[in-house]
C-alpha atoms as a PDB file:
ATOM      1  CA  UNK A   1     -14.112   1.352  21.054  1.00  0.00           C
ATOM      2  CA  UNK A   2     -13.030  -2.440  20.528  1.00  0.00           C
ATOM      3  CA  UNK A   3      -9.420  -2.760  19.030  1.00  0.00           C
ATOM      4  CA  UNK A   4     -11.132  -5.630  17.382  1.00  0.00           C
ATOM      5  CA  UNK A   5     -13.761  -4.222  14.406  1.00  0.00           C
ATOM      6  CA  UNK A   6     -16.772  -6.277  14.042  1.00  0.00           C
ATOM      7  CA  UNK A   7     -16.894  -8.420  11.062  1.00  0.00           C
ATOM      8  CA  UNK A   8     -19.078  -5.696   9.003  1.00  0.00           C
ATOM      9  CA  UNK A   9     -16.708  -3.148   9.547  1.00  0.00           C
ATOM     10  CA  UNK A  10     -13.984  -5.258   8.511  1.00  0.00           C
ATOM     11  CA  UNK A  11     -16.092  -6.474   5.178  1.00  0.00           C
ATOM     12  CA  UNK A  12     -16.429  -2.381   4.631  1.00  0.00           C
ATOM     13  CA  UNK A  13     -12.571  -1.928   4.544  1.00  0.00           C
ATOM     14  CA  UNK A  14     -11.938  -4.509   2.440  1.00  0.00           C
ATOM     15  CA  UNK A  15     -13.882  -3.250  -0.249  1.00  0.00           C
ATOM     16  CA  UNK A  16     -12.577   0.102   0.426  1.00  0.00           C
ATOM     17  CA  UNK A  17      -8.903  -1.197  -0.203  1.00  0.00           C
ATOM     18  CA  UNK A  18     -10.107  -3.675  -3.131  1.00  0.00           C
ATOM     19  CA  UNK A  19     -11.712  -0.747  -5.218  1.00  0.00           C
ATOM     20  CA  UNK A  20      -8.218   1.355  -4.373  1.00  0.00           C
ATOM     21  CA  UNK A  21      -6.122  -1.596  -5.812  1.00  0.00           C
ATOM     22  CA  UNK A  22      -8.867  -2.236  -8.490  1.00  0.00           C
ATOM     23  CA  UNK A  23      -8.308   1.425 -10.021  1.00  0.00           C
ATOM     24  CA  UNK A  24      -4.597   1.273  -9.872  1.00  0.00           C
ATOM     25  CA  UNK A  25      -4.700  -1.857 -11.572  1.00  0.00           C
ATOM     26  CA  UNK A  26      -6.386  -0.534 -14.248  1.00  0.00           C
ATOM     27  CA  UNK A  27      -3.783   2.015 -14.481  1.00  0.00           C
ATOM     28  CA  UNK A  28      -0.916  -0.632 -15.001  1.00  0.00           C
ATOM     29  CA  UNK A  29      -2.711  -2.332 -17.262  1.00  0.00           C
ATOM     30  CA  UNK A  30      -2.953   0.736 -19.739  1.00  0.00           C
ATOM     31  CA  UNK A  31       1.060   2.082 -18.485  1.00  0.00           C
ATOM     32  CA  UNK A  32       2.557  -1.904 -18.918  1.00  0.00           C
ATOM     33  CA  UNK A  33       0.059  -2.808 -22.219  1.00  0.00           C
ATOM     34  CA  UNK A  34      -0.361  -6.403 -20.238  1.00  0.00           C
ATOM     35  CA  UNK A  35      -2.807  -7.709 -18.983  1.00  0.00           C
ATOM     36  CA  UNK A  36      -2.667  -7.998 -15.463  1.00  0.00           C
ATOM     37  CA  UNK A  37      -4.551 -10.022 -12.319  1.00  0.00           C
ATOM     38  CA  UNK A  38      -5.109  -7.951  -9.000  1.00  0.00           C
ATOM     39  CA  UNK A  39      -5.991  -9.556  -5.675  1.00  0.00           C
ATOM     40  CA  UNK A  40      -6.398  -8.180  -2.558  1.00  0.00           C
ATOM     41  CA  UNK A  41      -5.642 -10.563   0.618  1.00  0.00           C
ATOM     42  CA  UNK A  42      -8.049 -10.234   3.356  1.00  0.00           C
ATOM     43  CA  UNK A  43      -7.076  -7.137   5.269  1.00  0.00           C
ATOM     44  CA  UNK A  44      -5.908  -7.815   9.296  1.00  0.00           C
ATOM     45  CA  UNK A  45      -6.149  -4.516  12.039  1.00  0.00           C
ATOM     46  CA  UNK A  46      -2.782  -4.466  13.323  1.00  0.00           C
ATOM     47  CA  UNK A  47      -0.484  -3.394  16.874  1.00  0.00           C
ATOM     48  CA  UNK A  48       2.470  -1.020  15.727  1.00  0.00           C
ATOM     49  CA  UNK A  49       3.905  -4.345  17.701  1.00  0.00           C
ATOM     50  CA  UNK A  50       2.214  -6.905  15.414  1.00  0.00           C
ATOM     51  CA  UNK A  51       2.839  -4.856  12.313  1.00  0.00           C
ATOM     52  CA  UNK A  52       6.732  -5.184  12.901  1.00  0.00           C
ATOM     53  CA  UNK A  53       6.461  -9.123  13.479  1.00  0.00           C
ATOM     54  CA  UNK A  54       3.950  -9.098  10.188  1.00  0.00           C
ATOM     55  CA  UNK A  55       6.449  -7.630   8.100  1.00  0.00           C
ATOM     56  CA  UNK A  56       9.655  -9.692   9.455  1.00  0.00           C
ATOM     57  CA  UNK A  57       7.564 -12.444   8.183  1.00  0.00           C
ATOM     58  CA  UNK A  58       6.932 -11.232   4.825  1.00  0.00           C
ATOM     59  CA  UNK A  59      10.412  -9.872   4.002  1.00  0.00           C
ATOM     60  CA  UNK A  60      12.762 -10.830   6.441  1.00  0.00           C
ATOM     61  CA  UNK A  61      15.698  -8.701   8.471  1.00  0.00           C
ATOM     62  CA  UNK A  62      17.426  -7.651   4.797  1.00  0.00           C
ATOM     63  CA  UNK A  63      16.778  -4.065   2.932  1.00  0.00           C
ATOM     64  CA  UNK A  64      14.007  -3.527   0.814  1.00  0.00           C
ATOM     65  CA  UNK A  65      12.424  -0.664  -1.012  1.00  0.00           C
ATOM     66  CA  UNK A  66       8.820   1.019   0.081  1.00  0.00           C
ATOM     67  CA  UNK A  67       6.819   4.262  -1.281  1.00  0.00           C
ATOM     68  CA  UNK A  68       5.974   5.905   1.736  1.00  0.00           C
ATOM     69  CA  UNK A  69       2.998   8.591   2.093  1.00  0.00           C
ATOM     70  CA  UNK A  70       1.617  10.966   5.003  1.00  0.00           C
ATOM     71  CA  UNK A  71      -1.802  11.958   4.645  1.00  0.00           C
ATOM     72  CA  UNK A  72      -4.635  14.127   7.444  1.00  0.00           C
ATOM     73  CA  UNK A  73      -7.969  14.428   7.492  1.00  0.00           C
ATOM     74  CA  UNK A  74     -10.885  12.947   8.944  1.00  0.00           C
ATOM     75  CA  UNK A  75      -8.087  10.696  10.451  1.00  0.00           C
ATOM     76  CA  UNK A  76      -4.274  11.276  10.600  1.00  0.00           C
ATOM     77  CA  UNK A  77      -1.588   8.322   9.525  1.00  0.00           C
ATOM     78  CA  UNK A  78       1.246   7.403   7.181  1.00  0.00           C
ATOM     79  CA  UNK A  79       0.938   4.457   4.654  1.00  0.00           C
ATOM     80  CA  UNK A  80       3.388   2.790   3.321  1.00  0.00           C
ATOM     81  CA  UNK A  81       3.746   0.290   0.127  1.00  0.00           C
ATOM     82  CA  UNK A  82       6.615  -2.476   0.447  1.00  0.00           C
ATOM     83  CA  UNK A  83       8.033  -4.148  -2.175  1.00  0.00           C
ATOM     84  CA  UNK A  84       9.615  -7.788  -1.666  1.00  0.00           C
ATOM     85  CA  UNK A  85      12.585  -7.950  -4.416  1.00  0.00           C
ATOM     86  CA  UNK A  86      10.610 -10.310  -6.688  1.00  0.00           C
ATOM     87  CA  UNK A  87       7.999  -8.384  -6.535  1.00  0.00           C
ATOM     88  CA  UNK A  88      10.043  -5.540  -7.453  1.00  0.00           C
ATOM     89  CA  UNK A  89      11.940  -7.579 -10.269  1.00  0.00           C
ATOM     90  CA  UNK A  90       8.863  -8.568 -11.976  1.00  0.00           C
ATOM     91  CA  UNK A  91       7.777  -4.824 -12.374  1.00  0.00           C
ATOM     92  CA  UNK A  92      11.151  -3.624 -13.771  1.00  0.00           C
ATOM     93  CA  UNK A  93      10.651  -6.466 -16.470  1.00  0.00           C
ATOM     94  CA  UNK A  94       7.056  -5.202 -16.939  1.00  0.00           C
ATOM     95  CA  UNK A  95       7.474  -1.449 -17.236  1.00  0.00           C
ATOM     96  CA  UNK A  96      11.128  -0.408 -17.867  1.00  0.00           C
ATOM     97  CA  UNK A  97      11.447   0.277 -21.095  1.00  0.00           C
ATOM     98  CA  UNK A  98      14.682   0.036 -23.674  1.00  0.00           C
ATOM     99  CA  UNK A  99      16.042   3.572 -22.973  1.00  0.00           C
ATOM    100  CA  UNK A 100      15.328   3.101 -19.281  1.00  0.00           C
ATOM    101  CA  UNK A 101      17.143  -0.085 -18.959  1.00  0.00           C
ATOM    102  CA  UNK A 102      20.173   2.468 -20.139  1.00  0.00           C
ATOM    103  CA  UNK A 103      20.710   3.894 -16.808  1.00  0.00           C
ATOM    104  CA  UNK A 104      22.236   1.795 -13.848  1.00  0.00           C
ATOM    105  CA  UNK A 105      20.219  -1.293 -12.290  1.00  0.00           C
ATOM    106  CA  UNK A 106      19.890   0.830  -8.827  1.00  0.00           C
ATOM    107  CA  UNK A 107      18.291   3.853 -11.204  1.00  0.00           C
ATOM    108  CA  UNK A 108      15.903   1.473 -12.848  1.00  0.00           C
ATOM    109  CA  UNK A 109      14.638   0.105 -10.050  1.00  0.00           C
ATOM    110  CA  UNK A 110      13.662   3.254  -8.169  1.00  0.00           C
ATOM    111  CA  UNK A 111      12.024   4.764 -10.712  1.00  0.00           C
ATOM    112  CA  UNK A 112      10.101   1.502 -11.551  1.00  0.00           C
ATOM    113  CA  UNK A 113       9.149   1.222  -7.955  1.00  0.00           C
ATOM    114  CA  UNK A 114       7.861   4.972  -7.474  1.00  0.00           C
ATOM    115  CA  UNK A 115       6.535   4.235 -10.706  1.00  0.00           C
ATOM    116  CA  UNK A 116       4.101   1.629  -9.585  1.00  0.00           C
ATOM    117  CA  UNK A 117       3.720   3.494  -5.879  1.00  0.00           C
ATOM    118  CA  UNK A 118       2.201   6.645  -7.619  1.00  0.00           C
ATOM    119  CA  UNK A 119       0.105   4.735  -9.367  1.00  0.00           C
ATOM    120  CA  UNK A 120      -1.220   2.355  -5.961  1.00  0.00           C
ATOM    121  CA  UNK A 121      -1.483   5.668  -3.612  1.00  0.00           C
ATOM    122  CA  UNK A 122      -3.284   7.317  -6.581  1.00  0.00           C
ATOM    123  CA  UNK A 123      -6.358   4.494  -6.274  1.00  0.00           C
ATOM    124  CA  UNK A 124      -6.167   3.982  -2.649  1.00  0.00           C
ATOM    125  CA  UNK A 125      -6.382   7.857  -1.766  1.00  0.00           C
ATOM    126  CA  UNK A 126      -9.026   8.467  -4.279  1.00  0.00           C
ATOM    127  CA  UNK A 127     -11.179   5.476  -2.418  1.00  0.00           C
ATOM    128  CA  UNK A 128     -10.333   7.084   1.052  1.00  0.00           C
ATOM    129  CA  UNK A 129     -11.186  10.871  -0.572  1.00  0.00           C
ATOM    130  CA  UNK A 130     -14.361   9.402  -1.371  1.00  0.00           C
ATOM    131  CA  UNK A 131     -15.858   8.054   2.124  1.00  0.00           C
ATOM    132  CA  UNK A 132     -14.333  11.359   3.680  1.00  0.00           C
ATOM    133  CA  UNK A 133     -16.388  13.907   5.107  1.00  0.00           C
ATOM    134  CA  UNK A 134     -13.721  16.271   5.294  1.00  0.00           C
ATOM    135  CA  UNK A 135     -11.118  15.447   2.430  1.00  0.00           C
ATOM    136  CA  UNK A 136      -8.072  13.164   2.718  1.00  0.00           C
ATOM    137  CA  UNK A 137      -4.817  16.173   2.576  1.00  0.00           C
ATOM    138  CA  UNK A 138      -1.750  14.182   1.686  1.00  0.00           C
ATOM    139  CA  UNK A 139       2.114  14.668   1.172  1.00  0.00           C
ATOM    140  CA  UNK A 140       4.069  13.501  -2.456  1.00  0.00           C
ATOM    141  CA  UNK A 141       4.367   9.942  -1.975  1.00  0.00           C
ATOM    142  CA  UNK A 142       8.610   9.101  -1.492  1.00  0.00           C
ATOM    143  CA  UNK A 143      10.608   6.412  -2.161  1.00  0.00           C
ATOM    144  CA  UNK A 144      12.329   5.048   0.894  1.00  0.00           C
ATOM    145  CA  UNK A 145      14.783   1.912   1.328  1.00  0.00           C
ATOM    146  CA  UNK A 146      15.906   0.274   4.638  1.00  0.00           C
ATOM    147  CA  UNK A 147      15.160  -2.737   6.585  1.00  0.00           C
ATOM    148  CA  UNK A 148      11.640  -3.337   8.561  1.00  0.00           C
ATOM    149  CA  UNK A 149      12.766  -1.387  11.722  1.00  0.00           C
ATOM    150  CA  UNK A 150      14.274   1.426   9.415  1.00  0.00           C
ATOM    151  CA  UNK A 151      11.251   2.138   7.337  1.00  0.00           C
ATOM    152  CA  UNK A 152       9.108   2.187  10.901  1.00  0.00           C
ATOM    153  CA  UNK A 153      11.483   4.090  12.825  1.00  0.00           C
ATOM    154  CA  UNK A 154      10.244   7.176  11.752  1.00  0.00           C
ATOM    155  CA  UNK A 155       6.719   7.222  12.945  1.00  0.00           C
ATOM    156  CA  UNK A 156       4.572   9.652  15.508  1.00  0.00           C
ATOM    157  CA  UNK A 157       2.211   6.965  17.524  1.00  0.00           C
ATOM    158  CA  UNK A 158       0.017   7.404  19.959  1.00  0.00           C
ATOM    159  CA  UNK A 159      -2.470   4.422  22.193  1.00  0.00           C
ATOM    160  CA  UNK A 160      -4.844   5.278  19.006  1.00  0.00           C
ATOM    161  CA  UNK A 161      -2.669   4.222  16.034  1.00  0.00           C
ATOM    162  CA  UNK A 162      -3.030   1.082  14.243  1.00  0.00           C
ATOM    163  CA  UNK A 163      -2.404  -0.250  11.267  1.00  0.00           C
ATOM    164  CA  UNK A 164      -4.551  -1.742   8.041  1.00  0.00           C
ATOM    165  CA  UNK A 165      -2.388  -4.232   6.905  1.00  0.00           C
ATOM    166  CA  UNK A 166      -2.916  -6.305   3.424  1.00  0.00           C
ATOM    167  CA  UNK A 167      -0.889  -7.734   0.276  1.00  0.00           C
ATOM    168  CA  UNK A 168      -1.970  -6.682  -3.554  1.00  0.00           C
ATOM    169  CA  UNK A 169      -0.983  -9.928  -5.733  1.00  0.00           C
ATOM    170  CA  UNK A 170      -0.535  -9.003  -9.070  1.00  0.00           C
ATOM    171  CA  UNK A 171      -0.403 -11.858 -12.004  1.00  0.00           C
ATOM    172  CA  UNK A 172       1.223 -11.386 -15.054  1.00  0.00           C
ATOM    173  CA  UNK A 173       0.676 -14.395 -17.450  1.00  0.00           C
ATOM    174  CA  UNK A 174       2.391 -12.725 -20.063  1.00  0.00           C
ATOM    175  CA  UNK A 175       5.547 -12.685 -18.068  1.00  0.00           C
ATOM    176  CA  UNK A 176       4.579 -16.079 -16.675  1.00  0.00           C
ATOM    177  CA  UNK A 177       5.743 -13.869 -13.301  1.00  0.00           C
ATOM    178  CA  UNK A 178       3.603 -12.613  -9.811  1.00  0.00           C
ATOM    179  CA  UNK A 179       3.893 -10.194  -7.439  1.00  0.00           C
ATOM    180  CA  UNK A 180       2.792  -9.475  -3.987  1.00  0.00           C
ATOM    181  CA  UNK A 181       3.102  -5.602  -2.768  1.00  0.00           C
ATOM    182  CA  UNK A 182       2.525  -4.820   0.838  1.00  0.00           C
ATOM    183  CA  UNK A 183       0.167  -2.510   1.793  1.00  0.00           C
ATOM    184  CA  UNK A 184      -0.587  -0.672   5.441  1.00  0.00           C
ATOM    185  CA  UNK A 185      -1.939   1.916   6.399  1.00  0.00           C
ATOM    186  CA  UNK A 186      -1.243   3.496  10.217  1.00  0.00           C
ATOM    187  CA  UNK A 187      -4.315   5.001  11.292  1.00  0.00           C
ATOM    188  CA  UNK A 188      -5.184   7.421  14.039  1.00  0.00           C
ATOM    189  CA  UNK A 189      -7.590   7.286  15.560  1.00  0.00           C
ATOM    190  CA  UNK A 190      -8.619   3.847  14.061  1.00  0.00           C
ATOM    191  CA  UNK A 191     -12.457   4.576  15.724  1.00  0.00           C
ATOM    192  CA  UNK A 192     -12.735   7.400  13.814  1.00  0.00           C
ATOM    193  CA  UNK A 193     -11.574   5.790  10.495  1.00  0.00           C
ATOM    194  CA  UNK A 194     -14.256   2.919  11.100  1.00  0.00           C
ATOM    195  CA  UNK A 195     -16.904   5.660  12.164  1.00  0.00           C
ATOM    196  CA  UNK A 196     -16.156   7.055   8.653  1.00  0.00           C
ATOM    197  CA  UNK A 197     -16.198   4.090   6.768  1.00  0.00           C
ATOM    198  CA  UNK A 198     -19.403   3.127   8.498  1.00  0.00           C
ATOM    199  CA  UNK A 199     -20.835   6.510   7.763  1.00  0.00           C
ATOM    200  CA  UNK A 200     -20.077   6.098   4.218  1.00  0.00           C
ATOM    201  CA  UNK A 201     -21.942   3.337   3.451  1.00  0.00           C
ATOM    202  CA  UNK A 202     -25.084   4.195   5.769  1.00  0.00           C
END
């Protein structure tokens, strides 16, 4: 197939990733008692290649901290969330409680940002469960730190793999704060994802 999905294919992903985020948000509203904003960016089809340069862009050459997952089924991949370190400020200062903010800053953060991961993968798997004809099998999500070329360095890819990129922006008027968490998904064989999604929705 076309590395380049037609416009309704592309419209059917992005609702599948806005009702993922749209359940997790839910989630943080109940675990942070704040009311928060979710938006999901339009979602781009990515090159291993143009994935790298993507998230360069977003976060630079420095260290940052991800949530990493590895999931089979219908189609085979590893997703990964990436948090920017405002973004990852602003949910310490939302979630970490008294007795939490006890332990080192380091500490705090980690848990804050699995925290928050569990919660993401937790919505986004249950919306690729659903369209699945054979189940989505997936590993504990882990918490991973390192700069863009570390947290890639790890992967399997073959011709077939690309990525679902997008960015859940999260508003927090309480806080008067925001945050954007990266979100992609590598995907092999990406036909076979957009053959299920189709299917789905038939």
């Amino acid at each position: 197939m076309s590395t380049t999905p037609s416009p309704e294919q592309l419209t059917l992903v992005q609702a599948l990733f806005e009702t993922g985020v749209s359940r997790a948000n839910t989630m943080l509203n109940y675990l942070t008692e704040l009311p928060i904003y979710s938006r999901m960016s339009a979602v781009e089809i990515l090159s291993p290649q143009q994935l790298q340069v993507k998230l360069l862009s977003c976060v630079g050459v420095g260290r940052t901290g991800a949530m990493e997952l590895a999931y089979n089924g219908d189609f085979d991949g590893v997703a990964q969330l990436v948090f920017p370190e405002e973004t990852a400020t602003v949910f310490v200062e939302a979630i970490a409680d008294r007795q939490r903010r006890q332990l080192d800053r380091d500490t705090v953060r980690t848990q804050t940002l699995a925290e928050v991961g569990n919660i993401l993968f937790n919505g986004l798997m249950g919306s690729l469960a659903n369209i699945s004809e054979r189940g989505i099998t997936y590993m504990a999500p882990k918490f991973r730190e390192g700069t863009v070329k570390q947290l890639l360095a790890t992967r399997q890819r073959t011709d077939e793999t690309w990525a679902i990129f997008g960015q859940a922006q999260f508003q927090i008027d309480q806080l008067q704060a925001s945050g954007t968490i990266i979100i992609f998904f590598e995907v092999s064989p990406l036909s076979e994802f957009l053959r299920t999604v189709e299917q789905a929705n038939r």
